[in-house]
PDB file of N, CA and C in Angstrom:
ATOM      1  N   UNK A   1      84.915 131.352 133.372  1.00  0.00           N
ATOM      2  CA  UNK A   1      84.480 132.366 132.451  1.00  0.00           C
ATOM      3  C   UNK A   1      83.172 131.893 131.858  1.00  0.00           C
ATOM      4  N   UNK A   2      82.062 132.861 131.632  1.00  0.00           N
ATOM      5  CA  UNK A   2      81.093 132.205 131.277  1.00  0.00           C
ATOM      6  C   UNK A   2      81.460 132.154 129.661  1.00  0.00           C
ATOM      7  N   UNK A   3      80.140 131.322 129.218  1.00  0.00           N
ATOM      8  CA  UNK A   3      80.117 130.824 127.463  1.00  0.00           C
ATOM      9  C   UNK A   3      80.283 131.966 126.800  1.00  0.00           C
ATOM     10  N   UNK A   4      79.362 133.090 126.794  1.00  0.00           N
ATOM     11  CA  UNK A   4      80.273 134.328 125.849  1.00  0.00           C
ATOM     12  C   UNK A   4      81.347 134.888 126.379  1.00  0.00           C
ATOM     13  N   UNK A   5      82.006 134.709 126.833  1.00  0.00           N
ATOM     14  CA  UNK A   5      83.138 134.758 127.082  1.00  0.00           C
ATOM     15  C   UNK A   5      84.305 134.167 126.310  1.00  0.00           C
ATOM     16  N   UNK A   6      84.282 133.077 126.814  1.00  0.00           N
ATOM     17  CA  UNK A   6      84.866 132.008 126.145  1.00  0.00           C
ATOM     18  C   UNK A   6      84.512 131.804 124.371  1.00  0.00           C
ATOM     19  N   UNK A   7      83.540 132.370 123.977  1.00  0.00           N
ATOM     20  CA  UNK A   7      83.132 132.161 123.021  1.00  0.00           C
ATOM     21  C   UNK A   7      83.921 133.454 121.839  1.00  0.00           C
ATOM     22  N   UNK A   8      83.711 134.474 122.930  1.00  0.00           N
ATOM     23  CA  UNK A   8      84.443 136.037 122.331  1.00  0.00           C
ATOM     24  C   UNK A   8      85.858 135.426 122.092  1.00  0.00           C
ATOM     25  N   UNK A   9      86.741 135.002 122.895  1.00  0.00           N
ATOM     26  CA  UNK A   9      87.795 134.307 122.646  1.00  0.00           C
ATOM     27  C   UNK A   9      88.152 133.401 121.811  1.00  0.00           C
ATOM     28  N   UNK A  10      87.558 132.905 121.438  1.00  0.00           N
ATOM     29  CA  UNK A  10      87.491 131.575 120.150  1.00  0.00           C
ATOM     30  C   UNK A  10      86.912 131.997 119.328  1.00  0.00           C
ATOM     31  N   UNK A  11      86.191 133.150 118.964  1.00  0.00           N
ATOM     32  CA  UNK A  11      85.981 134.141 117.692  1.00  0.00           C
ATOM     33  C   UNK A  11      87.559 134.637 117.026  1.00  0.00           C
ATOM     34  N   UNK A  12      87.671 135.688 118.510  1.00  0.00           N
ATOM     35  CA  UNK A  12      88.713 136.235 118.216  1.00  0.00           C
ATOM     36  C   UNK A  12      89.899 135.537 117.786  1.00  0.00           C
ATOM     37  N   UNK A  13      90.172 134.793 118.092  1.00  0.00           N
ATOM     38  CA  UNK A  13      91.393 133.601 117.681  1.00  0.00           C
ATOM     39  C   UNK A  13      91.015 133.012 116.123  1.00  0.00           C
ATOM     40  N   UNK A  14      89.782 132.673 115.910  1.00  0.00           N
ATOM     41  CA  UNK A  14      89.709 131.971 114.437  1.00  0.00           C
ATOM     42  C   UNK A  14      89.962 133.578 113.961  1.00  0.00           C
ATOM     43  N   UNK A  15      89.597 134.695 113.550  1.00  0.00           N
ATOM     44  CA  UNK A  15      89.724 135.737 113.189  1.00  0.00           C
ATOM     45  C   UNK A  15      91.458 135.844 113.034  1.00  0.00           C
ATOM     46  N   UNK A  16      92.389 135.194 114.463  1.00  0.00           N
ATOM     47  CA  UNK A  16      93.417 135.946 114.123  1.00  0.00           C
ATOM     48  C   UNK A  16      93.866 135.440 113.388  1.00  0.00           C
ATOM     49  N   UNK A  17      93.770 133.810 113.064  1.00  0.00           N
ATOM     50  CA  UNK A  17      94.480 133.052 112.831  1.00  0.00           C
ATOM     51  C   UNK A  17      94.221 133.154 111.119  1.00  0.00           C
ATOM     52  N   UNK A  18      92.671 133.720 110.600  1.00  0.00           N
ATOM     53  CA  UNK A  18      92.388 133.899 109.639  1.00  0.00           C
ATOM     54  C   UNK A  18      93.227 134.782 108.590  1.00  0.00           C
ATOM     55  N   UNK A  19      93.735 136.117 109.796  1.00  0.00           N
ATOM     56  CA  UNK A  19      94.007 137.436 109.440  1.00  0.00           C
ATOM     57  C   UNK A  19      95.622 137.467 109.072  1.00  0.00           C
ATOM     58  N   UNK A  20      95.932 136.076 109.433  1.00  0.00           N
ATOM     59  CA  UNK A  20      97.729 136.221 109.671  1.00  0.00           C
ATOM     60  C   UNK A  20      98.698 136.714 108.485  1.00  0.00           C
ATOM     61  N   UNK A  21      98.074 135.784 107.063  1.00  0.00           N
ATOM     62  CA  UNK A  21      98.937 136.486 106.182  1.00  0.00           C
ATOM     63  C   UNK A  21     100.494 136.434 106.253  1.00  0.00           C
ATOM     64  N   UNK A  22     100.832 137.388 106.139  1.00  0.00           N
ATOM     65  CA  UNK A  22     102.495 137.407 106.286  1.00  0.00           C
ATOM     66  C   UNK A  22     102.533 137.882 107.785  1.00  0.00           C
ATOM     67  N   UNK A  23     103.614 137.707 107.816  1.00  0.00           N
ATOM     68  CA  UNK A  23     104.423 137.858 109.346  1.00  0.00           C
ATOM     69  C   UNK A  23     104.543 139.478 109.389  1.00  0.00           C
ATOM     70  N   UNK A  24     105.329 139.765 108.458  1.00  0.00           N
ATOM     71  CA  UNK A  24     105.654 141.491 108.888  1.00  0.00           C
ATOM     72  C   UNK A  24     104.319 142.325 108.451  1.00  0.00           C
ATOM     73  N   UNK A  25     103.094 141.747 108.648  1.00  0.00           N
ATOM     74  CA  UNK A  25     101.776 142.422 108.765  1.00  0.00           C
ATOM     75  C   UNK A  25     101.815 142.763 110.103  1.00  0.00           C
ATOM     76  N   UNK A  26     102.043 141.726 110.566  1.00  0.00           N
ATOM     77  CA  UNK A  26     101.104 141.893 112.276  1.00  0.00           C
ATOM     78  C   UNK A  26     102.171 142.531 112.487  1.00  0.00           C
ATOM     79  N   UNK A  27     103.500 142.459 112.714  1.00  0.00           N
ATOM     80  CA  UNK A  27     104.143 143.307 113.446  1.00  0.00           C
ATOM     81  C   UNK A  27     103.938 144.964 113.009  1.00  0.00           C
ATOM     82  N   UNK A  28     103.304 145.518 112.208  1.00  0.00           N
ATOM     83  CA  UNK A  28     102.798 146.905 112.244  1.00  0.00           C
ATOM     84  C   UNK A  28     101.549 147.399 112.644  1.00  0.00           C
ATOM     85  N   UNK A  29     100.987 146.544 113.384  1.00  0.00           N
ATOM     86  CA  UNK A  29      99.294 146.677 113.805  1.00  0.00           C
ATOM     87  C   UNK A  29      99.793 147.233 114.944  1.00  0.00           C
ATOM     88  N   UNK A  30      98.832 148.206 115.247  1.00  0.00           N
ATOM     89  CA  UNK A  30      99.242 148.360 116.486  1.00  0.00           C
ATOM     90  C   UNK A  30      97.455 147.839 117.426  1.00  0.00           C
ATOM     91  N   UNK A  31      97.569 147.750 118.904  1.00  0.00           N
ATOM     92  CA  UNK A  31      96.521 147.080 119.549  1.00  0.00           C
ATOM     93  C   UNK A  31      95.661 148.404 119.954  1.00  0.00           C
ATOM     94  N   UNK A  32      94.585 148.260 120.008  1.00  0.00           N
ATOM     95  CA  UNK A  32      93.858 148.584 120.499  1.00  0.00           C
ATOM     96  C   UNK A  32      93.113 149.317 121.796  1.00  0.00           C
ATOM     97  N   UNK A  33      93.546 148.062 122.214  1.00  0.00           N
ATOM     98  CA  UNK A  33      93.322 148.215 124.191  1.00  0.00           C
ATOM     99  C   UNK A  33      94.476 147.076 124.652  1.00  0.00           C
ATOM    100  N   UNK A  34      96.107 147.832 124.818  1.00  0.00           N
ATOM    101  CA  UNK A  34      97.108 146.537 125.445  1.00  0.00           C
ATOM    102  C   UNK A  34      97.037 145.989 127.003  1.00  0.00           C
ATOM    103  N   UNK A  35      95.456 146.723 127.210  1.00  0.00           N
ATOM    104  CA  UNK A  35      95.573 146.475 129.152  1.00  0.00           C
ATOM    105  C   UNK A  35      94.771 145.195 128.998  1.00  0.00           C
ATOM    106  N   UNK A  36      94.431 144.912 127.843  1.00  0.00           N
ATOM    107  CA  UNK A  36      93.778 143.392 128.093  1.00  0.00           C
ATOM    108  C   UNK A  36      94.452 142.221 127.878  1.00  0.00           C
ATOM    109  N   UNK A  37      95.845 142.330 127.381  1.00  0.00           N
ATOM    110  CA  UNK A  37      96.872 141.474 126.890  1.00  0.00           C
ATOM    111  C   UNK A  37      96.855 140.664 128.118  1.00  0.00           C
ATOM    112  N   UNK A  38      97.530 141.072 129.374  1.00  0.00           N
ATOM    113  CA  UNK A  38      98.020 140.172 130.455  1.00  0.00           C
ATOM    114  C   UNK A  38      96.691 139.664 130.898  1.00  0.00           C
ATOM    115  N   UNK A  39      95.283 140.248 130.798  1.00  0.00           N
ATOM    116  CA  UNK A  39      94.039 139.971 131.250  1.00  0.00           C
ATOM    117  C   UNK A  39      94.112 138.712 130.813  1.00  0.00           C
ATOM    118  N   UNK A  40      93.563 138.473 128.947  1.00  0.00           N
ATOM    119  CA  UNK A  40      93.436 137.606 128.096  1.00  0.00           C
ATOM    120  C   UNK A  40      94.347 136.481 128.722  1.00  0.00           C
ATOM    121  N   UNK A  41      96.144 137.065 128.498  1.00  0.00           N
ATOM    122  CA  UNK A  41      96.800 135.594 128.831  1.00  0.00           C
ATOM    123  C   UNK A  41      96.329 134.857 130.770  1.00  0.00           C
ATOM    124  N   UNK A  42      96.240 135.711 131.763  1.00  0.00           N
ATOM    125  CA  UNK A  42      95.854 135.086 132.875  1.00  0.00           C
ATOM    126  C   UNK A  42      94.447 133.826 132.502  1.00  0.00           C
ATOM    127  N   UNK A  43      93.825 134.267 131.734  1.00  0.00           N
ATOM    128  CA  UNK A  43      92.368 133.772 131.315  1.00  0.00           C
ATOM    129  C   UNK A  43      92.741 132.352 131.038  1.00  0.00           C
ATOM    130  N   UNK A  44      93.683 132.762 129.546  1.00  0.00           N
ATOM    131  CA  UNK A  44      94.410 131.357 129.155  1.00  0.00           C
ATOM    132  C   UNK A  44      95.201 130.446 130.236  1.00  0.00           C
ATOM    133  N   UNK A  45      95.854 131.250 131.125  1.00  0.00           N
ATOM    134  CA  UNK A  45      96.802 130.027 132.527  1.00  0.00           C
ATOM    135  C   UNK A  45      95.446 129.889 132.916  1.00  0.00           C
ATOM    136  N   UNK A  46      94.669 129.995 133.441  1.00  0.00           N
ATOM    137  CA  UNK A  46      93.220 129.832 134.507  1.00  0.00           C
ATOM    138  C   UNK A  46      92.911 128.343 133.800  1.00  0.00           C
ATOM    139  N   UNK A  47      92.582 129.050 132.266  1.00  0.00           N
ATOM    140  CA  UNK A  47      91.880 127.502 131.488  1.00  0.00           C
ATOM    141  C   UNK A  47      93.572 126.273 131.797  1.00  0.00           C
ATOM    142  N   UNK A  48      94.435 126.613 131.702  1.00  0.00           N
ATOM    143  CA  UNK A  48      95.371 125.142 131.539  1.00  0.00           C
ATOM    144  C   UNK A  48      95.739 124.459 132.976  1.00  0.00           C
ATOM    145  N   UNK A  49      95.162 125.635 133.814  1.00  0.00           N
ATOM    146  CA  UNK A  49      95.303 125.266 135.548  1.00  0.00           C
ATOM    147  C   UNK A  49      94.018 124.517 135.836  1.00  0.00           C
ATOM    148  N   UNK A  50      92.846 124.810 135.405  1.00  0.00           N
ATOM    149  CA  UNK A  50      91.882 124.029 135.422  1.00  0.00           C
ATOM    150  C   UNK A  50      91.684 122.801 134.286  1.00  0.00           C
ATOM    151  N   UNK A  51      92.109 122.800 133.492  1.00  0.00           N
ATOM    152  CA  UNK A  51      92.642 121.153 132.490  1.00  0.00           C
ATOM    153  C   UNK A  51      93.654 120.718 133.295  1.00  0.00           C
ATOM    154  N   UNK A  52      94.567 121.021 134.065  1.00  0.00           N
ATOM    155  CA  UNK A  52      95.303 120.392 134.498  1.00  0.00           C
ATOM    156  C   UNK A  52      95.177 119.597 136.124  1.00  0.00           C
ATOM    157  N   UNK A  53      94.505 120.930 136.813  1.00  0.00           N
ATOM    158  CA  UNK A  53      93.910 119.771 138.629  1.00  0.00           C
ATOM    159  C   UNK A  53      92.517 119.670 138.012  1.00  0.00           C
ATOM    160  N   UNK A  54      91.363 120.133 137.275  1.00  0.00           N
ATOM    161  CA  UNK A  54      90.278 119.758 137.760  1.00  0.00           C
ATOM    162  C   UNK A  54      89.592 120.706 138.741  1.00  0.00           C
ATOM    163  N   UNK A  55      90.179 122.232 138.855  1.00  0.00           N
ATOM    164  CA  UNK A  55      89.673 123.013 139.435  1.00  0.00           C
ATOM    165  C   UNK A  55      88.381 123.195 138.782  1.00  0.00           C
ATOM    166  N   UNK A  56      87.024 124.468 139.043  1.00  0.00           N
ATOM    167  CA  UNK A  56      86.260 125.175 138.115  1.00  0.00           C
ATOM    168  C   UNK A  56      86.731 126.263 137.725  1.00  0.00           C
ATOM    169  N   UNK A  57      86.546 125.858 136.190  1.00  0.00           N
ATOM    170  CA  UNK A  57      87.276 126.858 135.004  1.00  0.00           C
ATOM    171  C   UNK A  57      86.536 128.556 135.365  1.00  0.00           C
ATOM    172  N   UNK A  58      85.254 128.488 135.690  1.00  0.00           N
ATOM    173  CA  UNK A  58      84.640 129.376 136.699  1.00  0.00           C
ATOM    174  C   UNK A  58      85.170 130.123 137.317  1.00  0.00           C
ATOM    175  N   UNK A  59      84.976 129.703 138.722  1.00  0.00           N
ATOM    176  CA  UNK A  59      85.743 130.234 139.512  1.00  0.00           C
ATOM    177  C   UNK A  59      86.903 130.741 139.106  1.00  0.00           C
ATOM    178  N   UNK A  60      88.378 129.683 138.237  1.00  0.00           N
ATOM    179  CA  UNK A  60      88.878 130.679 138.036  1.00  0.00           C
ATOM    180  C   UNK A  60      89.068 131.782 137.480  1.00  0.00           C
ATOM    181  N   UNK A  61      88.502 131.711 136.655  1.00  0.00           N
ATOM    182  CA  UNK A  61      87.997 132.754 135.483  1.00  0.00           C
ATOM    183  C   UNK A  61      87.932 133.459 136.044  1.00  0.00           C
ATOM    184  N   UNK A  62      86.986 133.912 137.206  1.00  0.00           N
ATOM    185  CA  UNK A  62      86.339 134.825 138.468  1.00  0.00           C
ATOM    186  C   UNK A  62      87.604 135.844 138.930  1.00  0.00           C
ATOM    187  N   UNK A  63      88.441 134.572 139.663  1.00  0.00           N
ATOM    188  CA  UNK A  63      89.004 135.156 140.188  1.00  0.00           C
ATOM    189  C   UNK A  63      90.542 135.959 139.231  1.00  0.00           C
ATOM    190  N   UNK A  64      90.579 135.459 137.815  1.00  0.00           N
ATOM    191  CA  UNK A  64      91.644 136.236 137.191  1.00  0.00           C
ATOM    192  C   UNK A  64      90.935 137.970 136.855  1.00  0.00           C
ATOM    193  N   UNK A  65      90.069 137.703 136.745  1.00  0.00           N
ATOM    194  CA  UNK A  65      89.472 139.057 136.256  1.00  0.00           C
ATOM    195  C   UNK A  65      88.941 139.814 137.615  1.00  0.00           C
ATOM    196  N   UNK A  66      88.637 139.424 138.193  1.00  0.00           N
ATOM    197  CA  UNK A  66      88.843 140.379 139.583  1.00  0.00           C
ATOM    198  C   UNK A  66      90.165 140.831 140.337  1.00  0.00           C
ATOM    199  N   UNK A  67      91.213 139.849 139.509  1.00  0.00           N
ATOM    200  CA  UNK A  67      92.652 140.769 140.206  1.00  0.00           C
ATOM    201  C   UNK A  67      92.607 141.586 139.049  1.00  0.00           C
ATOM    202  N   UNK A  68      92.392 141.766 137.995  1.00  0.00           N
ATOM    203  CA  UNK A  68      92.396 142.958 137.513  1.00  0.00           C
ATOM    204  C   UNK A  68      90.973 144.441 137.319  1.00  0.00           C
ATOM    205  N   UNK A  69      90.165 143.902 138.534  1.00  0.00           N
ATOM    206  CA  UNK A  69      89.134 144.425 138.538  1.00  0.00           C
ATOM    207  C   UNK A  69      87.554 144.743 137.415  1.00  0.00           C
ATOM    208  N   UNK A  70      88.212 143.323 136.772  1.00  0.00           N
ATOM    209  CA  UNK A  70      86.803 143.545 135.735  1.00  0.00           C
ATOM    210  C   UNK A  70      85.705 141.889 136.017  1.00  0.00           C
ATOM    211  N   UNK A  71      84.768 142.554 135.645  1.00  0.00           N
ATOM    212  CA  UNK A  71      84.167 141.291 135.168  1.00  0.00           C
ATOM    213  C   UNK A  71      84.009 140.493 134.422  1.00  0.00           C
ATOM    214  N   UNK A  72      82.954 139.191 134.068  1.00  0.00           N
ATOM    215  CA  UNK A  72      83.194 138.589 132.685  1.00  0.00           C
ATOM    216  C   UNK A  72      82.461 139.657 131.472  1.00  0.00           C
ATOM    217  N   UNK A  73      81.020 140.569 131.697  1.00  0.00           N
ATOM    218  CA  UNK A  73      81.078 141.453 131.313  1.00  0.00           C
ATOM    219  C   UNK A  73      81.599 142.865 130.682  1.00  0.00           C
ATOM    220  N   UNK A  74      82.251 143.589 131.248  1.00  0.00           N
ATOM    221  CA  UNK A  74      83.543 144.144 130.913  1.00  0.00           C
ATOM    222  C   UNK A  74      84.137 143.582 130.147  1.00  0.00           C
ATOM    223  N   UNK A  75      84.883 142.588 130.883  1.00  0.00           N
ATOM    224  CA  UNK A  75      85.715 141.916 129.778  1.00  0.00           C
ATOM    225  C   UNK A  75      85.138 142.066 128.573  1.00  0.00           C
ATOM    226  N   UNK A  76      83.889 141.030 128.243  1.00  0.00           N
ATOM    227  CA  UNK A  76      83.501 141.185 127.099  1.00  0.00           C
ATOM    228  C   UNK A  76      83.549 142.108 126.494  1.00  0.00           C
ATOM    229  N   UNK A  77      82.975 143.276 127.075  1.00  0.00           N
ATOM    230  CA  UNK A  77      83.036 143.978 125.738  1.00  0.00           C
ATOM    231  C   UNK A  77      83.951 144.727 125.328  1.00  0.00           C
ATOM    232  N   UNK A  78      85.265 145.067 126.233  1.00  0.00           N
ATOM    233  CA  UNK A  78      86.661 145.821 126.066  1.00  0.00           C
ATOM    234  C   UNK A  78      87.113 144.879 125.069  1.00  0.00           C
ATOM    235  N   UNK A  79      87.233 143.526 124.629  1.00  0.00           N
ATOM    236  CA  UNK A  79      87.610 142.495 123.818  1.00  0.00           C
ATOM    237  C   UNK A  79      86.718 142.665 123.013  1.00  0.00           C
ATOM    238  N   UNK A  80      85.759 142.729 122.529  1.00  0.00           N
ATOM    239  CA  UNK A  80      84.907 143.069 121.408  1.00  0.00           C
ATOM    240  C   UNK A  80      85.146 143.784 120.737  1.00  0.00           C
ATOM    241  N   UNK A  81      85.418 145.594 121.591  1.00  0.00           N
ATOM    242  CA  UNK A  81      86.029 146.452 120.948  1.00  0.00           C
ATOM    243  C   UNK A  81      87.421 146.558 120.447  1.00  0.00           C
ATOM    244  N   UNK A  82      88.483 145.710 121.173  1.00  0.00           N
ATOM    245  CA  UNK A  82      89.837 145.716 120.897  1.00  0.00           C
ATOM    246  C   UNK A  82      89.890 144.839 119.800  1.00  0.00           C
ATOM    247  N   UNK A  83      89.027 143.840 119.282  1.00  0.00           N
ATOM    248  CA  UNK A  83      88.999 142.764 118.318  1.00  0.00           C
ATOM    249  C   UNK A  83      88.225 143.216 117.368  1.00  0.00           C
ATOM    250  N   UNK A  84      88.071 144.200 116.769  1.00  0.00           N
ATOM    251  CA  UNK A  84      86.742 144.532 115.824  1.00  0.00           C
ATOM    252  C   UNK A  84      87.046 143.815 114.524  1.00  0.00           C
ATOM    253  N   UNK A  85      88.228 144.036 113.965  1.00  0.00           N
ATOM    254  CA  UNK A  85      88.788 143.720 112.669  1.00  0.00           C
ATOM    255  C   UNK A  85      89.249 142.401 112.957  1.00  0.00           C
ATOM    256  N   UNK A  86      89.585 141.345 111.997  1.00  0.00           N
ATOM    257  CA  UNK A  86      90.544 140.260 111.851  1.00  0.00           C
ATOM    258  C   UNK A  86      91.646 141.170 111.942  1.00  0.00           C
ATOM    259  N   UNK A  87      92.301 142.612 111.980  1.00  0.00           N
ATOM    260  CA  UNK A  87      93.518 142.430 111.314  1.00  0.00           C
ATOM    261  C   UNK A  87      93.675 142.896 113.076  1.00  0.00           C
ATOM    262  N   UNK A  88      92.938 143.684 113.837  1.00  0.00           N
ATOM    263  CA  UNK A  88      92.693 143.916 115.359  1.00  0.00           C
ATOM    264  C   UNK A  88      92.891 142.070 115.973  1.00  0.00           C
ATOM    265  N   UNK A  89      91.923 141.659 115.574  1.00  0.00           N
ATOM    266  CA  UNK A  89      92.193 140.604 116.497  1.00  0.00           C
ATOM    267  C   UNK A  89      93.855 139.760 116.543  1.00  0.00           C
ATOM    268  N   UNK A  90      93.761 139.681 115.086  1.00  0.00           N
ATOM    269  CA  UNK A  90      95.396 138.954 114.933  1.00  0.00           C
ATOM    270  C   UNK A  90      96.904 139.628 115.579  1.00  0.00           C
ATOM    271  N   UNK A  91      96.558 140.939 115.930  1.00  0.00           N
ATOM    272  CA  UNK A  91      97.411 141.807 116.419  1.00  0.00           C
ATOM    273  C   UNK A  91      97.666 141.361 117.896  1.00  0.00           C
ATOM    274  N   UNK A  92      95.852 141.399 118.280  1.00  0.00           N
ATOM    275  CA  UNK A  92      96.005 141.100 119.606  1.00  0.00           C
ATOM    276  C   UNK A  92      96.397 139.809 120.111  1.00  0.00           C
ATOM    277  N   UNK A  93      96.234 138.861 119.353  1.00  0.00           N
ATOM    278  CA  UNK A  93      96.294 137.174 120.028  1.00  0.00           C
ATOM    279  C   UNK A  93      97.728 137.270 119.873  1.00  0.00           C
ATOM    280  N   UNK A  94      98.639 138.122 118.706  1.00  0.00           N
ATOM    281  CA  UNK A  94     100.231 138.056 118.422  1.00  0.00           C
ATOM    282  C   UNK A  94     100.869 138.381 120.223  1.00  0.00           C
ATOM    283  N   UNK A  95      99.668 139.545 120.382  1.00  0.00           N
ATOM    284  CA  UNK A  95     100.714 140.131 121.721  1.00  0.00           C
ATOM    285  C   UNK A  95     100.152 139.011 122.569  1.00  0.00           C
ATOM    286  N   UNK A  96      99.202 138.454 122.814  1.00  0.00           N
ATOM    287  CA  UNK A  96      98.722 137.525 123.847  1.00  0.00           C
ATOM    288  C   UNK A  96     100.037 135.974 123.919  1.00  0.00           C
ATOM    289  N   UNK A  97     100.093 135.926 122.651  1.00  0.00           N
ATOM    290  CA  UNK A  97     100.940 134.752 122.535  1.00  0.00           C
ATOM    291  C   UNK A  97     102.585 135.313 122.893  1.00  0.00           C
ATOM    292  N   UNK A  98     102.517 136.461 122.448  1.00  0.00           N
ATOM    293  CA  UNK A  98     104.197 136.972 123.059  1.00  0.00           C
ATOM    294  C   UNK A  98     104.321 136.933 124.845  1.00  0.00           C
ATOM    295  N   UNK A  99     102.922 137.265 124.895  1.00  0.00           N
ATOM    296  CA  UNK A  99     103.162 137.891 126.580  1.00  0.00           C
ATOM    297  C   UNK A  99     103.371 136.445 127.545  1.00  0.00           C
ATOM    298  N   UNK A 100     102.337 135.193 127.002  1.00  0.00           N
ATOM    299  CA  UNK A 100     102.091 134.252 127.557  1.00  0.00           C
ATOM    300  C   UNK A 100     103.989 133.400 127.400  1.00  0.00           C
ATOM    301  N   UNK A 101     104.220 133.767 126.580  1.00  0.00           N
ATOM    302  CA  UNK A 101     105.904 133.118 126.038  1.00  0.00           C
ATOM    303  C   UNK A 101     106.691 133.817 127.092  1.00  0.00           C
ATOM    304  N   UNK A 102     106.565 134.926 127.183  1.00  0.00           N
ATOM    305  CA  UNK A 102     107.362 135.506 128.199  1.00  0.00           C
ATOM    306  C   UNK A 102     107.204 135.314 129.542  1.00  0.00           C
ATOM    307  N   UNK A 103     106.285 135.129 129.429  1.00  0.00           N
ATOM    308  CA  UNK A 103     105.557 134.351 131.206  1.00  0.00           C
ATOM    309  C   UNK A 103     106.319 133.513 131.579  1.00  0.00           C
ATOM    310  N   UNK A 104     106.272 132.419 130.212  1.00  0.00           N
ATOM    311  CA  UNK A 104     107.328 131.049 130.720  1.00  0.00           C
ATOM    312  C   UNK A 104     108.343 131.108 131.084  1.00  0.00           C
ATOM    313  N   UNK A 105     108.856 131.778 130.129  1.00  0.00           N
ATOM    314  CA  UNK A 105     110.762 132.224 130.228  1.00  0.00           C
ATOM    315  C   UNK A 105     110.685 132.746 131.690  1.00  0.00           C
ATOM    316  N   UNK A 106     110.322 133.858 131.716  1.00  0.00           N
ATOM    317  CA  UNK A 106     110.226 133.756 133.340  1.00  0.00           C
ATOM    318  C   UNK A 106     110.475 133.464 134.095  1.00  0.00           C
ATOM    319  N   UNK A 107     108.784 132.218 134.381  1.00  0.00           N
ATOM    320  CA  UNK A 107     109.157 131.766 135.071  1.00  0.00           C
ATOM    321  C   UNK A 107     109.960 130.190 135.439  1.00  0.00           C
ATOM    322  N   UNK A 108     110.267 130.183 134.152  1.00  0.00           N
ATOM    323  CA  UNK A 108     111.086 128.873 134.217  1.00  0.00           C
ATOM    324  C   UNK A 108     112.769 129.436 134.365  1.00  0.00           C
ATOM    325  N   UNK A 109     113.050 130.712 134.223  1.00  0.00           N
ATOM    326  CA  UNK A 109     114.175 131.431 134.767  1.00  0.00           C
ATOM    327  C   UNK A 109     114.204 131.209 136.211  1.00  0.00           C
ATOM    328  N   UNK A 110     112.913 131.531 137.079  1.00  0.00           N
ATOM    329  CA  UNK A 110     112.627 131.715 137.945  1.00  0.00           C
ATOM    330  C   UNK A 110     112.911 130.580 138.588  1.00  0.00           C
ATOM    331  N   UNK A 111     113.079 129.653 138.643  1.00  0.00           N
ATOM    332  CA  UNK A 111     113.083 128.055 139.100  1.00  0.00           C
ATOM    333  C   UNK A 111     114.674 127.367 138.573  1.00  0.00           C
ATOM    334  N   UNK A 112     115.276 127.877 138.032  1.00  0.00           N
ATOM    335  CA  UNK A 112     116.720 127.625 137.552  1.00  0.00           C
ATOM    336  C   UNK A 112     117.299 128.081 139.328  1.00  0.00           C
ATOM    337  N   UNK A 113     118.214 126.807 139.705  1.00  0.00           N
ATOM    338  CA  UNK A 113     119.226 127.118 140.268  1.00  0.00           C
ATOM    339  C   UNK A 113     120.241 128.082 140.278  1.00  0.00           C
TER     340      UNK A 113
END
């Protein structure tokens, strides 16, 4: 992912984390744009797959956002717009962090005998 990219993302996150407040806030926000949720979390596996072999964070970046047909462009700015507010962004990183949790369960279901 290039630097604004990555950078839109680490906005958006100090924002959410800013915006949190009480708990039964965020759960009445509603999102914005939810087609970027699974986008965002693939973004996040890309970055811990590349901390983890040593791939380019690049490339994968590349290639998460082309299975969903966008660019790092696009991206940007559908996340710009879905993040306008702290109380937008904190909504969104809530569902990013739900979706990425559910990933695990998953797939660590998935791998149970």
């Amino acid at each position: 992912m290039s630097r604004p990219v990555s950078g839109l993302l680490t906005a958006a996150l100090a924002l959410a984390l800013g915006a949190c407040g009480e708990p039964q806030d965020l759960e009445t926000l509603a999102l914005r744009d939810s087609s970027l949720v699974p986008i965002t979390a693939d973004l996040h596996l890309a970055d811990a797959r590349a901390e983890a072999t040593g791939e380019p964070r690049d490339s994968l970046h590349r290639a998460a956002l082309d299975g969903h047909g966008l660019d790092s462009s696009a991206f940007a700015e559908r996340l710009a717009d879905a993040t306008r507010t702290a109380a937008d962004a904190a909504a969104f990183y809530r569902a990013v962090t739900d979706h990425l949790q559910t990933t695990v369960v998953q797939t660590e279901d998935s791998l149970s005998p």
